[in-house]
C-alpha atoms as a PDB file:
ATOM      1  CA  UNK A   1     -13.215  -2.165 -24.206  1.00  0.00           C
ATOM      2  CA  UNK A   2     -10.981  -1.872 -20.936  1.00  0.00           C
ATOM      3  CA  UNK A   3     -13.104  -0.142 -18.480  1.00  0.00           C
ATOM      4  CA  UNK A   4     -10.552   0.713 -15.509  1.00  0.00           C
ATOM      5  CA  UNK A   5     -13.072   2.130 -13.264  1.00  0.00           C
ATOM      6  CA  UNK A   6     -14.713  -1.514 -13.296  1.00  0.00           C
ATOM      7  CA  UNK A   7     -11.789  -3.910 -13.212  1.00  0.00           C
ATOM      8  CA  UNK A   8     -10.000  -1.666 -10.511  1.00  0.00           C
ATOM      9  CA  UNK A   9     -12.646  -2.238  -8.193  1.00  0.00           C
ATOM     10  CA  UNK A  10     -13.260  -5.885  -8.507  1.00  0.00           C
ATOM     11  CA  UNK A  11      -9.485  -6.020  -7.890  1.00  0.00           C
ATOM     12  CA  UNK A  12      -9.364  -3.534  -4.720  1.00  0.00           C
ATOM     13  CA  UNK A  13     -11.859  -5.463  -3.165  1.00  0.00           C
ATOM     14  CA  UNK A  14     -10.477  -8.664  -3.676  1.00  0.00           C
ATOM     15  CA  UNK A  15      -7.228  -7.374  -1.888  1.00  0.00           C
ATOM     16  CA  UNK A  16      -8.861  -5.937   0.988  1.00  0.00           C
ATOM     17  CA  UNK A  17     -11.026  -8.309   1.858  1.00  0.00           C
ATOM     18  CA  UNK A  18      -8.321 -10.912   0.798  1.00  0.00           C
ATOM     19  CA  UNK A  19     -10.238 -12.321  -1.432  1.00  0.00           C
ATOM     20  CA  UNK A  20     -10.126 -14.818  -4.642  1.00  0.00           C
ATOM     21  CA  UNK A  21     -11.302 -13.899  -8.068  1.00  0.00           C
ATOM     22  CA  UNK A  22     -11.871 -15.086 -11.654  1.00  0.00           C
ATOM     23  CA  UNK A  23     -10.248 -13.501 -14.169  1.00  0.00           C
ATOM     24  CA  UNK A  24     -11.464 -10.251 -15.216  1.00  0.00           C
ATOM     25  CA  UNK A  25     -13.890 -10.378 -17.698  1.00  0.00           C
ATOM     26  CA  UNK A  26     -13.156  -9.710 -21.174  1.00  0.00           C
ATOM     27  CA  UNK A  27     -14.866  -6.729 -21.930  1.00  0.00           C
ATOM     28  CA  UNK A  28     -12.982  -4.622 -19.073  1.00  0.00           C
ATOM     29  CA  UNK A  29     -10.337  -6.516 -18.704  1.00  0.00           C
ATOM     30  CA  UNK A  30      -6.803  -5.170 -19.691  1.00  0.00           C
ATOM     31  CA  UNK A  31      -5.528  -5.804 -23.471  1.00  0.00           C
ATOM     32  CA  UNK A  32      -1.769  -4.721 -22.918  1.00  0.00           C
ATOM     33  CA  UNK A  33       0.783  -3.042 -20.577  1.00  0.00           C
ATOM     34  CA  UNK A  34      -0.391   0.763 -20.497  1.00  0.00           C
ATOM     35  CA  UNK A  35      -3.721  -0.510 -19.603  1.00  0.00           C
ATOM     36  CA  UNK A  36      -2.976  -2.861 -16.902  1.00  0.00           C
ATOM     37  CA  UNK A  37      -0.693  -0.309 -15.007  1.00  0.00           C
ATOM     38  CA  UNK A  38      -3.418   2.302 -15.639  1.00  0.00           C
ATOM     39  CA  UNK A  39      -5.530  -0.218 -13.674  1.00  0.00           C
ATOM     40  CA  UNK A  40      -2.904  -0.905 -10.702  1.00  0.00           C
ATOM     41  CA  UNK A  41      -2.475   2.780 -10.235  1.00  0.00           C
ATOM     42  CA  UNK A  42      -6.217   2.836  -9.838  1.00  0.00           C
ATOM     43  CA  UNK A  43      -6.340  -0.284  -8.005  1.00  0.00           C
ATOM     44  CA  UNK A  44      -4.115   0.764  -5.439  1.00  0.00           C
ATOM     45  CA  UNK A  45      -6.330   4.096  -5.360  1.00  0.00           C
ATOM     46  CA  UNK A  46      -8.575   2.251  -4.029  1.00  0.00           C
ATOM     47  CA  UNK A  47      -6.786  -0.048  -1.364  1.00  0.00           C
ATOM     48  CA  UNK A  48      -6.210   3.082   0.480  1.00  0.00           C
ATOM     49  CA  UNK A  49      -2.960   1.094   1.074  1.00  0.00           C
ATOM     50  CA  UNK A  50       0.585   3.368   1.623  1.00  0.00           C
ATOM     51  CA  UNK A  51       3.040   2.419  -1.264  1.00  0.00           C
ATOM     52  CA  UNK A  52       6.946   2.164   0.708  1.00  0.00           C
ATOM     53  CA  UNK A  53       9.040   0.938  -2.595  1.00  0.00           C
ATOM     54  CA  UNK A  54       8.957  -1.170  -5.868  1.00  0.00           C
ATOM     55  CA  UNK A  55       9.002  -4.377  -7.115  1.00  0.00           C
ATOM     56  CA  UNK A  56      10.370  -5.515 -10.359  1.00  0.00           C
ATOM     57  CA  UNK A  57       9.272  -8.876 -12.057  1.00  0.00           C
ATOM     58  CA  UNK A  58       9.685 -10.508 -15.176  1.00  0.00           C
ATOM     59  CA  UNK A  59      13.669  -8.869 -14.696  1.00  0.00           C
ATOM     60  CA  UNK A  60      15.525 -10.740 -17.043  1.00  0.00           C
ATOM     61  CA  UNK A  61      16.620 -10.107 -20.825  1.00  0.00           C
ATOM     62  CA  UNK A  62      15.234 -13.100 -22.095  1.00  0.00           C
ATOM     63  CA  UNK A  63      11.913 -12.952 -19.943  1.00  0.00           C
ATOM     64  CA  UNK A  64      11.096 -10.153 -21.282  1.00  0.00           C
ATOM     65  CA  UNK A  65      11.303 -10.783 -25.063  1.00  0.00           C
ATOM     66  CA  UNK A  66       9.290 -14.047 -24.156  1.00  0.00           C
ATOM     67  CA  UNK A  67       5.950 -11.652 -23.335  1.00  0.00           C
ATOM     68  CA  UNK A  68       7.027  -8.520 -25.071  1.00  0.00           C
ATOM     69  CA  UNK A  69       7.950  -6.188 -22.410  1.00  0.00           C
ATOM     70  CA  UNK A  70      10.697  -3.307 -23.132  1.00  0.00           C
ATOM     71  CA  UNK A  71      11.775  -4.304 -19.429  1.00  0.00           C
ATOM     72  CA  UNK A  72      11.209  -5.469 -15.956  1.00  0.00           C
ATOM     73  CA  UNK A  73       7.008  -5.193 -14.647  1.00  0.00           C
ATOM     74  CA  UNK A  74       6.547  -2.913 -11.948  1.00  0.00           C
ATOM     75  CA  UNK A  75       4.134  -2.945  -9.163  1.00  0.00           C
ATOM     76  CA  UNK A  76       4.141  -1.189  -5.749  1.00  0.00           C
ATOM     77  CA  UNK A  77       5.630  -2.506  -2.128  1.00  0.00           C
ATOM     78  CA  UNK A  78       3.559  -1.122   0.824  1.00  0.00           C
ATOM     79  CA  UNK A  79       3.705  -0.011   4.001  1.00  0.00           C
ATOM     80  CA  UNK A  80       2.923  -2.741   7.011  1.00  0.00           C
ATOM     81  CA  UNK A  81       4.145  -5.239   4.098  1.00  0.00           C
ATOM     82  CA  UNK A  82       7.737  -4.989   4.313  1.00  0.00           C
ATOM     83  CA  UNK A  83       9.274  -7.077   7.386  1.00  0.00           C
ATOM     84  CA  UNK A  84      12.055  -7.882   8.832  1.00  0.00           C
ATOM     85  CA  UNK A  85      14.126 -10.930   9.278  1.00  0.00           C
ATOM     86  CA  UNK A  86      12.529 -14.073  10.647  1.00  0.00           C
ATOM     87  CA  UNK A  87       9.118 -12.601  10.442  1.00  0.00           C
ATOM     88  CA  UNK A  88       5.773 -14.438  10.685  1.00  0.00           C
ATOM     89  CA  UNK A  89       2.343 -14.569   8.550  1.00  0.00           C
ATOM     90  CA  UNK A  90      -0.045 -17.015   8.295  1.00  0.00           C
ATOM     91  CA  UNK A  91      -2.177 -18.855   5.804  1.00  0.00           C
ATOM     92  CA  UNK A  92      -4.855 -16.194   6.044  1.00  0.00           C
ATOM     93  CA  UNK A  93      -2.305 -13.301   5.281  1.00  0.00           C
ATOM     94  CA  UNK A  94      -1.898 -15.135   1.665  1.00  0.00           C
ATOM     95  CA  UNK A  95      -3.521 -16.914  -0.793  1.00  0.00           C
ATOM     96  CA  UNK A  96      -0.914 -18.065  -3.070  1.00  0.00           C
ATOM     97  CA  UNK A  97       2.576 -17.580  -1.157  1.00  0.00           C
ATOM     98  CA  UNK A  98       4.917 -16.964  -4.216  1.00  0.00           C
ATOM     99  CA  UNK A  99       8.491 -17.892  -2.498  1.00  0.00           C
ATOM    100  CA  UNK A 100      11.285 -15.266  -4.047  1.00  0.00           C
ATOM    101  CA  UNK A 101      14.891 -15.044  -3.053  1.00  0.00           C
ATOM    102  CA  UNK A 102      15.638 -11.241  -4.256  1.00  0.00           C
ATOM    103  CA  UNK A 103      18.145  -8.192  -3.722  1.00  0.00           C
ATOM    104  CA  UNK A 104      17.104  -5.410  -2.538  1.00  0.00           C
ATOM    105  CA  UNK A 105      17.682  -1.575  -2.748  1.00  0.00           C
ATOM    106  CA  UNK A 106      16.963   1.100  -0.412  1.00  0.00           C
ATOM    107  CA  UNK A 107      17.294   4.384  -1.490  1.00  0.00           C
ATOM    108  CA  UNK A 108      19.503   7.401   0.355  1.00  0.00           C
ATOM    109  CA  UNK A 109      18.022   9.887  -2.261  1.00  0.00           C
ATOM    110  CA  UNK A 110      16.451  10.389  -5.175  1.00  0.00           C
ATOM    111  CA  UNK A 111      18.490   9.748  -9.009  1.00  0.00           C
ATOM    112  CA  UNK A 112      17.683  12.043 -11.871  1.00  0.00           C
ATOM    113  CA  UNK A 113      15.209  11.192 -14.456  1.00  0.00           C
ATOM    114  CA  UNK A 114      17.895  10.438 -16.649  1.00  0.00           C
ATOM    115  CA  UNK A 115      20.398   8.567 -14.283  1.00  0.00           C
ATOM    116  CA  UNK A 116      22.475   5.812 -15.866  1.00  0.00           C
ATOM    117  CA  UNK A 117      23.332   2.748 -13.607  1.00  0.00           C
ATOM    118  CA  UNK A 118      26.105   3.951 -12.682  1.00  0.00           C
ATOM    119  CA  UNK A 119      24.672   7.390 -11.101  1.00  0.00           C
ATOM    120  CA  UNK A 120      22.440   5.531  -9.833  1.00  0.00           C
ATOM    121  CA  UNK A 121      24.925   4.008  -7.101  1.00  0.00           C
ATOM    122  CA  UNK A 122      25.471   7.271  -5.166  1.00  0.00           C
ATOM    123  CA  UNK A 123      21.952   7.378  -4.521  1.00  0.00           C
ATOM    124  CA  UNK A 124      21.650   3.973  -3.132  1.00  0.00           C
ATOM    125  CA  UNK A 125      21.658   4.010   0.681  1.00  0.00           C
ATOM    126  CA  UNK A 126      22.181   0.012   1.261  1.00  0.00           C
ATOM    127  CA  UNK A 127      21.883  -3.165  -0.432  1.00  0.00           C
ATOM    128  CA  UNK A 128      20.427  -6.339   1.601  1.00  0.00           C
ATOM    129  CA  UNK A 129      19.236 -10.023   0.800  1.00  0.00           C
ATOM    130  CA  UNK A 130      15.600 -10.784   0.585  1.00  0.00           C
ATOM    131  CA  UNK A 131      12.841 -12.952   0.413  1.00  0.00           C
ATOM    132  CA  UNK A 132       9.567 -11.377  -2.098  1.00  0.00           C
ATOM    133  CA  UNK A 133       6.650 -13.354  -0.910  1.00  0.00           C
ATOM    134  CA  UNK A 134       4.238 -12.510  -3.875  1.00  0.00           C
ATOM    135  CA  UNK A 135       0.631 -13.484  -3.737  1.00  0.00           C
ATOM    136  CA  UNK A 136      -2.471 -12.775  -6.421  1.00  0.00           C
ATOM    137  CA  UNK A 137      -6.055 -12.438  -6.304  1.00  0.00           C
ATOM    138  CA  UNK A 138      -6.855 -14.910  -9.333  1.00  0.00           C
ATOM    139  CA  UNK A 139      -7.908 -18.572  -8.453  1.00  0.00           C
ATOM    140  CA  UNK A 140      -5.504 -19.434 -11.180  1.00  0.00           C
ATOM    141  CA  UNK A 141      -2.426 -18.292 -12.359  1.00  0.00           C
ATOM    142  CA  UNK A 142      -3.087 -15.623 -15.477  1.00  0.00           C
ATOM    143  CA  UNK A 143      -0.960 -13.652 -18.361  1.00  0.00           C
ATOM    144  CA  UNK A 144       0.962 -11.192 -17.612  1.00  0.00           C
ATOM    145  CA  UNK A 145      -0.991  -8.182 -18.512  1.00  0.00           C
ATOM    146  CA  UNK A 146      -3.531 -10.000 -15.927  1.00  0.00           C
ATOM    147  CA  UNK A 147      -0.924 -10.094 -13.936  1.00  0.00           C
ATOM    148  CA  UNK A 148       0.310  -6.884 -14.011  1.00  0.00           C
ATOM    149  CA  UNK A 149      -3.368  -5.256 -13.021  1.00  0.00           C
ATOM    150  CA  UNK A 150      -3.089  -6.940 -10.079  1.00  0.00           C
ATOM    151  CA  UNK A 151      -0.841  -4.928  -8.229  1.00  0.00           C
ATOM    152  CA  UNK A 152       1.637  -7.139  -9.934  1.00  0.00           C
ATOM    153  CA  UNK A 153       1.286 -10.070  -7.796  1.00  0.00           C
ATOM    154  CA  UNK A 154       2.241  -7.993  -4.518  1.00  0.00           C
ATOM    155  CA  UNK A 155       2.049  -9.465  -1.465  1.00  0.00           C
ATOM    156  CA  UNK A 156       4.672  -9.221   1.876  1.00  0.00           C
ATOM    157  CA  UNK A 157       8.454  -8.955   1.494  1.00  0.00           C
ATOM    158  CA  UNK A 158      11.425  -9.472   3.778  1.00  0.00           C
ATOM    159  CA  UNK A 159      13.912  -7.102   3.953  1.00  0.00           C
ATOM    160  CA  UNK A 160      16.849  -9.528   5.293  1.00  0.00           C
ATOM    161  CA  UNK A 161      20.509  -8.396   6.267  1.00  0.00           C
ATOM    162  CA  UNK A 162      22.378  -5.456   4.813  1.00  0.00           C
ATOM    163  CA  UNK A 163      25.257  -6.771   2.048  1.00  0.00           C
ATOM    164  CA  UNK A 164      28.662  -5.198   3.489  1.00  0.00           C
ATOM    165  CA  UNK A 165      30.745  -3.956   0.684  1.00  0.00           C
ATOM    166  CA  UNK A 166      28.485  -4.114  -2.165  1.00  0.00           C
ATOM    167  CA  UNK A 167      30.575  -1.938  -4.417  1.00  0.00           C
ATOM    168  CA  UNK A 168      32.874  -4.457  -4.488  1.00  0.00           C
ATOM    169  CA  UNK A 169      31.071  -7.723  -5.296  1.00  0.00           C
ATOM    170  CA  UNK A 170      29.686  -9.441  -7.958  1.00  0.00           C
ATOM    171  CA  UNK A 171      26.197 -10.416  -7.769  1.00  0.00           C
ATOM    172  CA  UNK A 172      26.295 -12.023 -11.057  1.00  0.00           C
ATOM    173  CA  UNK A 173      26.827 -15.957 -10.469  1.00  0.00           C
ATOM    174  CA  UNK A 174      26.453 -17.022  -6.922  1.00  0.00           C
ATOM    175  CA  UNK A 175      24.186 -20.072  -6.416  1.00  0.00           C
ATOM    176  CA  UNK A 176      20.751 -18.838  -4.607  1.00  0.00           C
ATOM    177  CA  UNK A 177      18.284 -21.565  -3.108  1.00  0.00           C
ATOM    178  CA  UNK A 178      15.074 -21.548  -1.778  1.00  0.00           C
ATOM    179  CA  UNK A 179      13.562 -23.712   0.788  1.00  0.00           C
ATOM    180  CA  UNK A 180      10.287 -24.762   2.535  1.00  0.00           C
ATOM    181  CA  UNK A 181      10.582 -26.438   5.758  1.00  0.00           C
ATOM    182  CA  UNK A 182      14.015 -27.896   4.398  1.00  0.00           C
ATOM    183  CA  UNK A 183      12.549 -28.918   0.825  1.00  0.00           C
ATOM    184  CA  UNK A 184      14.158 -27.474  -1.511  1.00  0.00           C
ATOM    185  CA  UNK A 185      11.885 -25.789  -3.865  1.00  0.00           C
ATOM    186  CA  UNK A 186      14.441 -24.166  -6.140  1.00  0.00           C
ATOM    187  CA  UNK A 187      17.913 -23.208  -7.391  1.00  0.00           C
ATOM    188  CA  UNK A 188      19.706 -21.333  -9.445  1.00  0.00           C
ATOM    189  CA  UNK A 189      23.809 -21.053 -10.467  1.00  0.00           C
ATOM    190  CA  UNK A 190      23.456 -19.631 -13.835  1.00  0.00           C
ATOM    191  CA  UNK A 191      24.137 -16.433 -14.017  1.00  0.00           C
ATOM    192  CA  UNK A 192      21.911 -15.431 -17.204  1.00  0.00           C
ATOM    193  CA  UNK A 193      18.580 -16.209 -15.397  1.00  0.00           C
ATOM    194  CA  UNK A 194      19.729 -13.630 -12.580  1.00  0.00           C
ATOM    195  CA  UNK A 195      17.890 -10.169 -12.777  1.00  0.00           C
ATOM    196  CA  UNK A 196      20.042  -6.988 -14.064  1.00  0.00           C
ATOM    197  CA  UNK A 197      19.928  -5.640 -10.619  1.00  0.00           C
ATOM    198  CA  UNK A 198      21.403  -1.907 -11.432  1.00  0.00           C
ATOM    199  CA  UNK A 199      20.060  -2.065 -15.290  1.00  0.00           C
ATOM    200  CA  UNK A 200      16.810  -2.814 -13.695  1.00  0.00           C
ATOM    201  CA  UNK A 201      17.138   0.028 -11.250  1.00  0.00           C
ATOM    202  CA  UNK A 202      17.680   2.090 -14.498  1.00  0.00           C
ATOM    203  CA  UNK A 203      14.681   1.188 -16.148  1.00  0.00           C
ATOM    204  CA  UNK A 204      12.693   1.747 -13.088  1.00  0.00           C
ATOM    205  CA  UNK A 205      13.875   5.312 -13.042  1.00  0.00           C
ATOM    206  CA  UNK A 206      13.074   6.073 -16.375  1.00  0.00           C
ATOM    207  CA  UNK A 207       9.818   4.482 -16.079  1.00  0.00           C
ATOM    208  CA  UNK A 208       8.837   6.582 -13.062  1.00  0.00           C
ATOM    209  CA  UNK A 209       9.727   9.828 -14.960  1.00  0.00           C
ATOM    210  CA  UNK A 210       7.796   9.389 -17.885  1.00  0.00           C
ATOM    211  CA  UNK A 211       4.998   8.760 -15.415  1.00  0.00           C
ATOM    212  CA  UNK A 212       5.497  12.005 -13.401  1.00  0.00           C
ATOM    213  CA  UNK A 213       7.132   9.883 -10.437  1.00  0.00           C
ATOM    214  CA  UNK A 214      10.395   9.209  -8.814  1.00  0.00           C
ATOM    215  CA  UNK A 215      12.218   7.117  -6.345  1.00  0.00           C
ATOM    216  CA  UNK A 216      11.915   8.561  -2.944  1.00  0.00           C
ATOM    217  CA  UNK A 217      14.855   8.110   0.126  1.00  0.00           C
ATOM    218  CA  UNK A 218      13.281   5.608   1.794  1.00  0.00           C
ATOM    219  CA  UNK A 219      11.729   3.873  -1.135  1.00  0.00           C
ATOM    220  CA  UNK A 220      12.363  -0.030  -0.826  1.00  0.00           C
ATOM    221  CA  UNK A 221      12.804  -1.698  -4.738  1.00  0.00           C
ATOM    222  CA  UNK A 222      13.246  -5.327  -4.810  1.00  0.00           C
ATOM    223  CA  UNK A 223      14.956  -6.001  -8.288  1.00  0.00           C
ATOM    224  CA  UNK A 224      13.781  -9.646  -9.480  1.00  0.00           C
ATOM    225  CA  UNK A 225      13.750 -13.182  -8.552  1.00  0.00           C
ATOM    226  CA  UNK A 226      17.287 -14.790  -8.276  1.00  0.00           C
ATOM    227  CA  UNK A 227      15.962 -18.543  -8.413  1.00  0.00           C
ATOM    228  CA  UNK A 228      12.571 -19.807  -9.751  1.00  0.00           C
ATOM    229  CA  UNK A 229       9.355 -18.436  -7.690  1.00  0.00           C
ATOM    230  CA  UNK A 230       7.519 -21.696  -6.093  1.00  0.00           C
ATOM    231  CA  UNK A 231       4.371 -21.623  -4.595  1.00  0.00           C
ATOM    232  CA  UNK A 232       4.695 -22.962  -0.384  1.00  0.00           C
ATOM    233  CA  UNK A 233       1.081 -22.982   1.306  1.00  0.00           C
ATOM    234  CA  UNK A 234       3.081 -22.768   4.440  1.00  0.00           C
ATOM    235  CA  UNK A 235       6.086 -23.740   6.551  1.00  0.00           C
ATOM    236  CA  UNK A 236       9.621 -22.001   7.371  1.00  0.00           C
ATOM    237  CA  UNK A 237      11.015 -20.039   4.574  1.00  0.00           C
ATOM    238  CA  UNK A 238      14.483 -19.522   3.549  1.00  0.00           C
ATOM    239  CA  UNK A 239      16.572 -17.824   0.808  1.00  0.00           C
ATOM    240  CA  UNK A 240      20.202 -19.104   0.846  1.00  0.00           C
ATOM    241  CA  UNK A 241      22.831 -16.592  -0.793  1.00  0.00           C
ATOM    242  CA  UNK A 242      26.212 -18.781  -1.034  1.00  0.00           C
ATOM    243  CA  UNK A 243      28.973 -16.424   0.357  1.00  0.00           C
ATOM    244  CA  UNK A 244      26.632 -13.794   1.358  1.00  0.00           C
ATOM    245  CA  UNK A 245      23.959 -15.334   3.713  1.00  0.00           C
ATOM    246  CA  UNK A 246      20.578 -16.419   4.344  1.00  0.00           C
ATOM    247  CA  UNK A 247      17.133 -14.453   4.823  1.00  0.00           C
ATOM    248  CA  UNK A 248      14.349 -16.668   6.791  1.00  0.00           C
ATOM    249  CA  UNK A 249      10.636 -16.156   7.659  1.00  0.00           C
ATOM    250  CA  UNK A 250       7.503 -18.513   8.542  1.00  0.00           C
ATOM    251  CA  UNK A 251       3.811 -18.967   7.145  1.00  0.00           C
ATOM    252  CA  UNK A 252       2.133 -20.424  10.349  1.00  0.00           C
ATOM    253  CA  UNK A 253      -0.941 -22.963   9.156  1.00  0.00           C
ATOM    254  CA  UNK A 254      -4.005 -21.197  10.830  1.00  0.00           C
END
């Protein structure tokens, strides 16, 4: 049975003292997705950490279907975790350095609980390029319900430079890369593996209503890898947006 006073603690204690962990074990771990966000609401109870936005994972149609999920995961950003442009970590900020080249959202105010996509936009306040660099607790890699406890794989972001004119472009089927130190350690032209950014925003609303929350102004919500997340242990980090720009930061080796 899911006990999510026990599993929350193992798991706020492995993120404050930036620790590594097994899996949980079976008879408190999560079985599904109420459960595991029951336990990263409790989790991050216990972190005493400030949530400052969203993340979405997992933000594509066909993603979804593939673990059963009636849309994007969602996990908290936090305060002291978002940066800016060019920032710096080290090796003993992370343990598994998840390289994402996102979009993200910052709010102006907050949507209804029953805002479309397209209400949505008057609420936005800007739009910018990214870099998510997730991170877990788990020696190893685990499902996403795992996952999903886990503060969904939270770990630093990047907030890079604000897209002018956002109204007016496409997002849909520019090529994004991601490097390491030059390497390149993934692309992406298709535009069916790119996350619904506004649909995504949509579900997030409704998702926050049903659980007595809302977006906030302020409220930073990254909206889903746009190229495959790789794993860098360290090394300069870049996102490359083709006609829109690039978003870089560094992992120092300590």
């Amino acid at each position: 049975m899911t006990d999510i006073t026990a599993a929350s603690r193992i798991l706020a204690d492995a993120f404050v003292t930036r620790s590594r962990i097994d899996p949980l074990p079976s008879d408190i771990a999560p079985t599904n997705f109420a459960e595991a966000y029951d336990i990263q609401d409790a989790t991050l109870a216990l972190t005493g950490a400030k949530q400052a936005g969203w993340k979405l994972a997992v933000a594509t149609r066909a993603a979804q279907e593939k673990i059963g999920a009636d849309g994007p995961l969602v996990g908290p950003l936090l305060d002291g975790r978002i940066l800016s442009e060019g920032a710096q970590l080290t090796t003993d900020d992370l343990n598994f350095p998840n390289i994402e080249a996102e979009i993200a959202v910052v709010m102006e105010s907050s949507p209804a609980p029953d805002a479309t996509s397209s209400d949505i936009l008057d609420h936005i306040k800007s739009i910018h390029l990214a870099i998510e660099i997730a991170d877990r607790r788990y020696h190893e890699k685990q499902d996403p319900v795992q996952t999903l406890a886990d503060l969904n794989s939270t770990g630093y972001f990047v907030l890079g430079q604000e897209i002018e004119g956002w109204r007016d472009l496409g997002f849909i089927g520019g090529t994004v890369t991601t490097k390491s130190n030059g390497e390149v350690l993934a692309t992406n032209d298709d535009p069916d593996a790119w996350p619904e950014i506004f649909g995504g925003l949509e579900y997030l609303v409704g998702f926050l209503a049903k659980r007595g929350k809302s977006l906030m102004p302020g409220d930073v919500i990254t909206t889903g890898a746009c190229a495959l997340p790789t794993i860098s242990p360290f090394g300069k980090i870049e996102a490359i947006f083709d006609g829109l720009g690039t978003v870089t930061a560094e992992i120092k080796k300590v």
